[in-house]
Protein backbone atom coordinates (compact mmCIF):
# COMPACT_ATOMS: atom_id res chain seq x y z
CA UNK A 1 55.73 153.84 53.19
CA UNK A 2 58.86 152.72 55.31
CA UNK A 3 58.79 151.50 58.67
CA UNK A 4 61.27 152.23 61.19
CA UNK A 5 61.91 149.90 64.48
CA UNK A 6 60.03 152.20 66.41
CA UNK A 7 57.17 152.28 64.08
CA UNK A 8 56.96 148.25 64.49
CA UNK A 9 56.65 148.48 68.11
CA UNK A 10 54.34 151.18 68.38
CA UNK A 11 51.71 148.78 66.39
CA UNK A 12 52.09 146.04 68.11
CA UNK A 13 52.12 147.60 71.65
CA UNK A 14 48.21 148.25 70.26
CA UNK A 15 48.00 144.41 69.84
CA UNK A 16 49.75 143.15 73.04
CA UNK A 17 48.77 146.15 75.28
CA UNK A 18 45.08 146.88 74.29
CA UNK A 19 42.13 148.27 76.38
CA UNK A 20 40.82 145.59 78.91
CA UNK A 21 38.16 143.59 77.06
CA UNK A 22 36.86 142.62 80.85
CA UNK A 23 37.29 138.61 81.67
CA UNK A 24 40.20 136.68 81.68
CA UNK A 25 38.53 134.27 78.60
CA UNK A 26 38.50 137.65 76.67
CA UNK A 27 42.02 138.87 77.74
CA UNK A 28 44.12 136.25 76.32
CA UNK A 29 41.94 136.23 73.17
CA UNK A 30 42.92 139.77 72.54
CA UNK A 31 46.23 139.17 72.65
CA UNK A 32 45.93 135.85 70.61
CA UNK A 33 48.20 133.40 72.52
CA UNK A 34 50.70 133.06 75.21
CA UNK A 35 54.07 130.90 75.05
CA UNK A 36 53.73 129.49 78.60
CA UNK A 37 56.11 126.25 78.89
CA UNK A 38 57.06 127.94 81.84
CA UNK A 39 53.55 127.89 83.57
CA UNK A 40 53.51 130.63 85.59
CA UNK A 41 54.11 133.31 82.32
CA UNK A 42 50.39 133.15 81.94
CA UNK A 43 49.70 134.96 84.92
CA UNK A 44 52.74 137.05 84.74
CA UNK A 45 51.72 137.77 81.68
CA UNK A 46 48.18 138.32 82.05
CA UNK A 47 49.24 141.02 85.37
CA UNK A 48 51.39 142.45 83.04
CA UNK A 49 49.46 143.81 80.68
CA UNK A 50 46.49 143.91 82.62
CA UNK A 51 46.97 144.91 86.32
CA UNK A 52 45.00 143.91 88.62
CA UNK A 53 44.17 140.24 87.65
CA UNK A 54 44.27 137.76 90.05
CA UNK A 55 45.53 134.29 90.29
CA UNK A 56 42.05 132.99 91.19
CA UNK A 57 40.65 134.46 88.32
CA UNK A 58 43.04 132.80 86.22
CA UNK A 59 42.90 129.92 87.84
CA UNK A 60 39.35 129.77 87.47
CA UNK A 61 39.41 130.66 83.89
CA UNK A 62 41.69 127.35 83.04
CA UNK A 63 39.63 125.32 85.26
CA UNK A 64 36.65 126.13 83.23
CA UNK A 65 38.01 125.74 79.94
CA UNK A 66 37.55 129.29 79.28
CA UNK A 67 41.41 129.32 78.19
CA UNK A 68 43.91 126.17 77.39
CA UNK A 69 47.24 124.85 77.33
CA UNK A 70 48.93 122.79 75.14
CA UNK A 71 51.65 121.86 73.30
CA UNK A 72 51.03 123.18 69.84
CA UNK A 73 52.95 125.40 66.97
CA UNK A 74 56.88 124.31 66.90
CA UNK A 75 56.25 122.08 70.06
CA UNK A 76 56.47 124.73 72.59
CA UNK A 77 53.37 124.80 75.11
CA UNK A 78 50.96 127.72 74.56
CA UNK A 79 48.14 129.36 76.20
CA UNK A 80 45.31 130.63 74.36
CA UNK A 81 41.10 130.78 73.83
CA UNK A 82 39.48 127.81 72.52
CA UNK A 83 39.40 129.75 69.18
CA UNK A 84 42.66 130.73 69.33
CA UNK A 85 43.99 127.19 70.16
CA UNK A 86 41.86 125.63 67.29
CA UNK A 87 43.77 127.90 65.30
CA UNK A 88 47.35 126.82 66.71
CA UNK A 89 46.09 123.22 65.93
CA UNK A 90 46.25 123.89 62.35
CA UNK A 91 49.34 125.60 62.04
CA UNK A 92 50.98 123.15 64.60
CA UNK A 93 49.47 119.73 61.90
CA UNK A 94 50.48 121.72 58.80
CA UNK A 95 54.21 122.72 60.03
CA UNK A 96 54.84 120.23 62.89
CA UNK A 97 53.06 116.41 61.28
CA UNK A 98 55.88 116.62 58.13
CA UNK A 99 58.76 116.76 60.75
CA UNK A 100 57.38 113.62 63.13
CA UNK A 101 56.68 111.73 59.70
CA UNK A 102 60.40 112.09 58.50
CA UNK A 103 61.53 111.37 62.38
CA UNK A 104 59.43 108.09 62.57
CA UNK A 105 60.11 107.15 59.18
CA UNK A 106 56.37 106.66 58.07
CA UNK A 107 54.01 108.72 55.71
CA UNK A 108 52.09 111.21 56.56
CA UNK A 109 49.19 109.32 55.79
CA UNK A 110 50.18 107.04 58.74
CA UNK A 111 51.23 110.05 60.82
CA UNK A 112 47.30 111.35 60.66
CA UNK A 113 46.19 107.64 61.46
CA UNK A 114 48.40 107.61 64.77
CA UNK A 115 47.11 111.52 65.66
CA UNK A 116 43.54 110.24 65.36
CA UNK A 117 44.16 107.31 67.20
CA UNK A 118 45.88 109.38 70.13
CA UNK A 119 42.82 111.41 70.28
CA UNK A 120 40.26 108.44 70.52
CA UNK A 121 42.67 107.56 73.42
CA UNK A 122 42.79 110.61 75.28
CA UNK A 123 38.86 111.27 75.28
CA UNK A 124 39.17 111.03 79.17
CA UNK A 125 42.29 112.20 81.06
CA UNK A 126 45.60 110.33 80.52
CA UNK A 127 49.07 110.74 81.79
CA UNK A 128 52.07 111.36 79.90
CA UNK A 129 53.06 107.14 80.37
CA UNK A 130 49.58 106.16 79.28
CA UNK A 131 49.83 108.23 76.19
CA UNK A 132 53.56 107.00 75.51
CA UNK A 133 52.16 103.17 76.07
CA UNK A 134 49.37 103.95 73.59
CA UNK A 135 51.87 105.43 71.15
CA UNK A 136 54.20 101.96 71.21
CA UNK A 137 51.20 99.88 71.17
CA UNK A 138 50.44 101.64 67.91
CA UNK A 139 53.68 102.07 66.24
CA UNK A 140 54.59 98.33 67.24
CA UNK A 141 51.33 96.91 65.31
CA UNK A 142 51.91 99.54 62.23
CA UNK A 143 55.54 100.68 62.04
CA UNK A 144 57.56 98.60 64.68
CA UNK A 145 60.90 99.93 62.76
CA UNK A 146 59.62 103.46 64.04
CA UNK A 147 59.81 102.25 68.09
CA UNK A 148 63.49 103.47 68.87
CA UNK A 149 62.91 106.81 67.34
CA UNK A 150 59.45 107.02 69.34
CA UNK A 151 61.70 106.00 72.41
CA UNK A 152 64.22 109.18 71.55
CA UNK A 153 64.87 112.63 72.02
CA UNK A 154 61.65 114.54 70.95
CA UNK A 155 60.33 111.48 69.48
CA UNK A 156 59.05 111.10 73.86
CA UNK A 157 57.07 113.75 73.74
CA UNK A 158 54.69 112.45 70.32
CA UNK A 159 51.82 111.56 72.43
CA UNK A 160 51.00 114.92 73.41
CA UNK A 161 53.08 117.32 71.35
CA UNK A 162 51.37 117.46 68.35
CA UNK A 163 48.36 120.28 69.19
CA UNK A 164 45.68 118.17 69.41
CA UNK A 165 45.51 117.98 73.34
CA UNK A 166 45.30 120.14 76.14
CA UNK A 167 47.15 119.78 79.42
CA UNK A 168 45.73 120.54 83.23
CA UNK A 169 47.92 119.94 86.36
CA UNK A 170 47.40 116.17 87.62
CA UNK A 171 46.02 117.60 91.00
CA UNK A 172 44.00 120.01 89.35
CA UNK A 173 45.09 123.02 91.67
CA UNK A 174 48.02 125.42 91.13
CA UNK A 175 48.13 126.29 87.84
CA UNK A 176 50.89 128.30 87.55
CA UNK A 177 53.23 125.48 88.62
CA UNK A 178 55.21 122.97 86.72
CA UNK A 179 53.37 119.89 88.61
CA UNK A 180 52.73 116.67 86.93
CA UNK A 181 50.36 117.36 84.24
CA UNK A 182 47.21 114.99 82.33
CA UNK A 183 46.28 115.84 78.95
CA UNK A 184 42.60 115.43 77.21
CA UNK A 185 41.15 115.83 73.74
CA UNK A 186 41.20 119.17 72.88
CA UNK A 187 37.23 119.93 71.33
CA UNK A 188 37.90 122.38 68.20
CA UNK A 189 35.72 125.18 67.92
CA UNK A 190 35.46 124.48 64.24
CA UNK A 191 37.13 124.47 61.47
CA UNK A 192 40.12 126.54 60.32
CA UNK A 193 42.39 127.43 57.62
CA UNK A 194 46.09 128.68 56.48
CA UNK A 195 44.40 132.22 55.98
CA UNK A 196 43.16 132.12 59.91
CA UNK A 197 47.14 130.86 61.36
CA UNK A 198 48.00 134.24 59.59
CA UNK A 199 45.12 136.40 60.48
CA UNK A 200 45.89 135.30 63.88
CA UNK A 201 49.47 135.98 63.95
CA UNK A 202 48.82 139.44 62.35
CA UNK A 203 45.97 140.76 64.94
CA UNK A 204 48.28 139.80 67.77
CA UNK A 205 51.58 140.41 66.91
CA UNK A 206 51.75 142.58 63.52
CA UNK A 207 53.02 144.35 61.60
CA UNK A 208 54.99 141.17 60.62
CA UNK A 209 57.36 140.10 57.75
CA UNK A 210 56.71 136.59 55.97
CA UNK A 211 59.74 135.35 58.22
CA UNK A 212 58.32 136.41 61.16
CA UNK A 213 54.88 134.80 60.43
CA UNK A 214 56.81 131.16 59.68
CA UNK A 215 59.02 131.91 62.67
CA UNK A 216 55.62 131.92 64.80
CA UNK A 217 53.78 129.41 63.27
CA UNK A 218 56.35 126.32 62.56
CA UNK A 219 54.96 126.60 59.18
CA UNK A 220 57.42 126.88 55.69
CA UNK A 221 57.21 130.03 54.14
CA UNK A 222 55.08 128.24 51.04
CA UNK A 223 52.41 127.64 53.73
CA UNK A 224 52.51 131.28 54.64
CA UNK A 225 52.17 132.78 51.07
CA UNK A 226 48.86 130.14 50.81
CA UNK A 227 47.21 131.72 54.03
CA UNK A 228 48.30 135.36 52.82
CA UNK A 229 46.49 134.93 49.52
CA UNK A 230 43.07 134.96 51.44
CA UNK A 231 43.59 137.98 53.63
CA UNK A 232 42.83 141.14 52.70
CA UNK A 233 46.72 142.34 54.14
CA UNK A 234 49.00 146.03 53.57
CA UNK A 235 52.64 145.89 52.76
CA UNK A 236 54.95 148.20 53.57
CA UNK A 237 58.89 148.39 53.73
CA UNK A 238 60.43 147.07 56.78
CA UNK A 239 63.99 148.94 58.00
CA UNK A 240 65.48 145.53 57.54
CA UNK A 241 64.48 145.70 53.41
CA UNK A 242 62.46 142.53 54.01
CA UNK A 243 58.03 143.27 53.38
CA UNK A 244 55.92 143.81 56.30
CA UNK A 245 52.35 142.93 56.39
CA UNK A 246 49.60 143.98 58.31
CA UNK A 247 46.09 143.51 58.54
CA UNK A 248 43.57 145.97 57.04
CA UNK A 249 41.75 147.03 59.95
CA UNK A 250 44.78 147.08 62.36
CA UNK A 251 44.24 148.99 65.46
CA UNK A 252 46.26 152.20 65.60
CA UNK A 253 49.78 152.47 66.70
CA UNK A 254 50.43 153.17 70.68
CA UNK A 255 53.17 154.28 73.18
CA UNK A 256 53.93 152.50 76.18
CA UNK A 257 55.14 154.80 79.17
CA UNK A 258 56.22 153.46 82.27
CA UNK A 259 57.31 150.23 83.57
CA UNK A 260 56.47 146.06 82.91
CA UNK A 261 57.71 142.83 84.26
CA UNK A 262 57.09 140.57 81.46
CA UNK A 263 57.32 136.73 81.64
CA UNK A 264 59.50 134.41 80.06
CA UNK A 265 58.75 133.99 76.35
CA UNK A 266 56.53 136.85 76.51
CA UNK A 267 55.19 137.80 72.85
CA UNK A 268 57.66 140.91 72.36
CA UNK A 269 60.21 138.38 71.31
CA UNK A 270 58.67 135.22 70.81
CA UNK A 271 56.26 136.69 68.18
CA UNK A 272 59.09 136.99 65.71
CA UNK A 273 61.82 135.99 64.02
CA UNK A 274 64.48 134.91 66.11
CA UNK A 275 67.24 136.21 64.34
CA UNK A 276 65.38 140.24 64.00
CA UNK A 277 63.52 141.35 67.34
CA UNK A 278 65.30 144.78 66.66
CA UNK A 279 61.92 146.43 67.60
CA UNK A 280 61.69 145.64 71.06
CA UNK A 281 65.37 144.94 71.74
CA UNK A 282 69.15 145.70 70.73
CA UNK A 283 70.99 142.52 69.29
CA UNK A 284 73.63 142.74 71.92
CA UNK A 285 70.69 142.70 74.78
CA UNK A 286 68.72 139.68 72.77
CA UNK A 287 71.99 137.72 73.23
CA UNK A 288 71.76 138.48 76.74
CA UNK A 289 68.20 137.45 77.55
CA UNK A 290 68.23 134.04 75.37
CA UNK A 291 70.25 131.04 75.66
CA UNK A 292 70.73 129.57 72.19
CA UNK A 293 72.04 126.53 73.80
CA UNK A 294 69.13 125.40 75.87
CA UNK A 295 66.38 127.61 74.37
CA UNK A 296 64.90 129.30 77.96
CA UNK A 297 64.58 133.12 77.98
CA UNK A 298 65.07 135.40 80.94
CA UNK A 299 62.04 137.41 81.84
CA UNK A 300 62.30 140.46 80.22
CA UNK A 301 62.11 144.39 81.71
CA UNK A 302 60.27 146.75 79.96
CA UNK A 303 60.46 150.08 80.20
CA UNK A 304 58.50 152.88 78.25
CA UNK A 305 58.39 149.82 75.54
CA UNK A 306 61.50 148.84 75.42
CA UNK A 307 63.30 145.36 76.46
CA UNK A 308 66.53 146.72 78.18
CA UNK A 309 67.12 144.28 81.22
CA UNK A 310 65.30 141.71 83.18
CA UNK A 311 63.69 140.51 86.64
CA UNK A 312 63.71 137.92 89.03
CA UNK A 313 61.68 136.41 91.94
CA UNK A 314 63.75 133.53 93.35
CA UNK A 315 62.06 130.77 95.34
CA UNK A 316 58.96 129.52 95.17
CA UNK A 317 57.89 130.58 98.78
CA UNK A 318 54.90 133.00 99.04
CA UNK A 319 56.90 135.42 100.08
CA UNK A 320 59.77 136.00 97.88
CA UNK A 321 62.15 139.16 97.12
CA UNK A 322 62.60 140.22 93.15
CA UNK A 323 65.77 141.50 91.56
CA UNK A 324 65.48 144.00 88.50
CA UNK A 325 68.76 144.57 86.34
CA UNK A 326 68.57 147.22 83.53
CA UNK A 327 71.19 147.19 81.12
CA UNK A 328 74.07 149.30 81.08
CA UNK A 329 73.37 152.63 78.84
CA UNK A 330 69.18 152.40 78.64
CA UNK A 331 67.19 154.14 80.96
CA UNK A 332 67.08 153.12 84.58
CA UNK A 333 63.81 152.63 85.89
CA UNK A 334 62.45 154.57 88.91
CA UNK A 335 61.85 152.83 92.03
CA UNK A 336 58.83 154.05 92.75
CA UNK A 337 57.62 153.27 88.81
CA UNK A 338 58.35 149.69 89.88
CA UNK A 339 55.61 149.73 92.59
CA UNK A 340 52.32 149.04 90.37
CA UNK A 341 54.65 146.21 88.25
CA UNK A 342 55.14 144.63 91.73
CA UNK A 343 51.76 144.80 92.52
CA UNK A 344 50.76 143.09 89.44
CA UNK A 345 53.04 140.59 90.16
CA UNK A 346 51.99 140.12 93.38
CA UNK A 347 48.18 139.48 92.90
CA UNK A 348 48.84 137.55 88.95
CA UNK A 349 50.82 135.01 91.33
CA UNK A 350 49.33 135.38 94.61
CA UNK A 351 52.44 136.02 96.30
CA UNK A 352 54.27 139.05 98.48
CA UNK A 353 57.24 140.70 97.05
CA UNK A 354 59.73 140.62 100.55
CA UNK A 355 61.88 143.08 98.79
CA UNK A 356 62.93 144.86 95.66
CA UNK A 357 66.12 145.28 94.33
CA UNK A 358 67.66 147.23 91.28
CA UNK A 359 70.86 147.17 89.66
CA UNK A 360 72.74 147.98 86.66
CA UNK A 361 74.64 145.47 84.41
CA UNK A 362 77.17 145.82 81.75
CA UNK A 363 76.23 144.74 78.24
């Protein structure tokens, strides 16, 4: 069978968009993980798709340990359940430990020494200096050649970039903000495998082509085809010619009516391939919404599950207006269909919307 754009979305609207399993714990494991370098796109997130959750509840949830954050698959910080994030771990040591090797130039062998190490190290809180120290102590007993790259660009963040750690903010309140953070040992539920990176990737975010699955994960494509041989997957033509896979037992397709604010890096891009999001937005509106040159993503507008504009809530006050733009050409959003979305908003980030505004922009 061949699978049109539209097709794509509806099935993973199911994932992303599914009935409310009840806590927050068993929110974000339904919908597998959350890109949230930006801090505050887990609640956005979270109101998003289920209105009505609150920023204590959140809150509370992190401070429990009932969800994590962490820097994990292609060194991006993500939110997800312990068994979620166990997963992450393994895709983020089988696609991310090769590229800090070749950037230190050590083996791999060494790499896992210096990971293990880090972990010993961080079995209480540390900050991001006493994890750097800890890193040049160790590189300066075992590879002192390897100190200037450990001192450069991404080599900064090896300490705690490498999915094996979870991050909290230093003051332990406001979790939605971009405070100074600590980062701990993160406890593994167990162990996991190439098959569960893709299983993962599939019950959130599928129907999914090979590309997108590597896209996701960090992982090469030969890593992929491993996990794919012990999943019991469907394949069916994509309308891009490439294979999509899906899982078995995939929940059935859905629509989405109505209107979202979505954070940024929410899953309806970040899920997939850079280079083909075609089922949740136009090329020309991708180009828009993501800044190749420094990587951020505006937060996206979704209407009747569609991307066609975006949102913002300047400030950081607790009172704070929000601007909507919708693209030029796509379907303009109601005001009054913006009125639960603000509401969301309002009690994910325990704030009040002063104002709304809406307006149109050429694409």
């Amino acid at each position: 069978m061949a699978l049109g754009w539209d097709d794509l979305a509806a099935a993973s609207l199911a994932r992303q968009f599914p009935e409310d399993p009840g806590t927050v714990a068993a929110r974000v494991d339904a919908i597998g993980d959350m890109q949230t370098q930006t801090a505050r796109s887990a609640f956005i997130g979270l109101g998003a798709r289920f209105p009505g959750t609150t920023h204590a509840e959140i809150s509370e949830a992190y401070a429990a340990g009932a969800i994590v954050r962490g820097s994990t698959i292609r060194g991006t910080v993500h939110t997800a359940s312990p068994r979620a994030y166990t997963v992450l771990a393994e895709a983020t040591r089988v696609g991310q430990h090769p590229r800090w090797a070749r950037m230190l130039g050590i083996t791999e062998e060494q790499l896992a020494t210096l990971w293990s190490s880090i972990e010993d190290f961080a079995r209480e809180w540390r900050t991001p200096d006493e994890l750097r120290a800890h890193v040049d102590d160790w590189l300066g007993r075992h590879a002192p050649g390897s100190l200037a790259a450990a001192a450069a660009g991404p080599g900064r963040y090896l300490g705690f970039a490498h999915g094996a750690l979870v991050r909290r903010p230093a003051s332990g309140e406001r979790w939605e903000g971009q405070g100074r953070p600590v980062y701990a040992t993160f406890e593994r539920t167990g162990p996991a495998t190439l098959a569960d990176v893709v299983s993962l990737h599939l019950a959130a975010h599928g129907p999914s082509s090979r590309q997108d699955v590597a896209w996701w994960s960090g992982m090469p494509l030969t890593a992929v085809e491993e996990g794919l041989a012990g999943l019991d997957v469907v394949e069916d033509e994509g309308p891009d010619g490439r294979a999509y896979l899906d899982l078995a037992d995939a929940p059935p397709p859905r629509d989405l009516p109505g209107v979202r604010l979505l954070p940024e890096f929410d899953a309806l891009l970040c899920g997939y391939d850079s280079r083909v999001r075609d089922r949740f937005v136009t090329p020309e509106h991708h180009r828009r919404l993501w800044n190749e040159s420094n990587g951020m993503l505006l937060p996206p507008l979704l209407v009747d599950g569609r991307i066609t504009g975006f949102w913002r809530a300047a400030g950081t006050a607790r009172r704070r207006p929000v601007e909507v733009t919708w693209f030029a050409r796509t379907r303009r959003p109601r005001r009054s269909e913006l009125d639960a979305p603000v509401a969301a908003l309002e009690a994910a980030l325990d704030v009040t919307v002063s104002e709304v505004s809406l307006t149109r922009e050429q694409v």
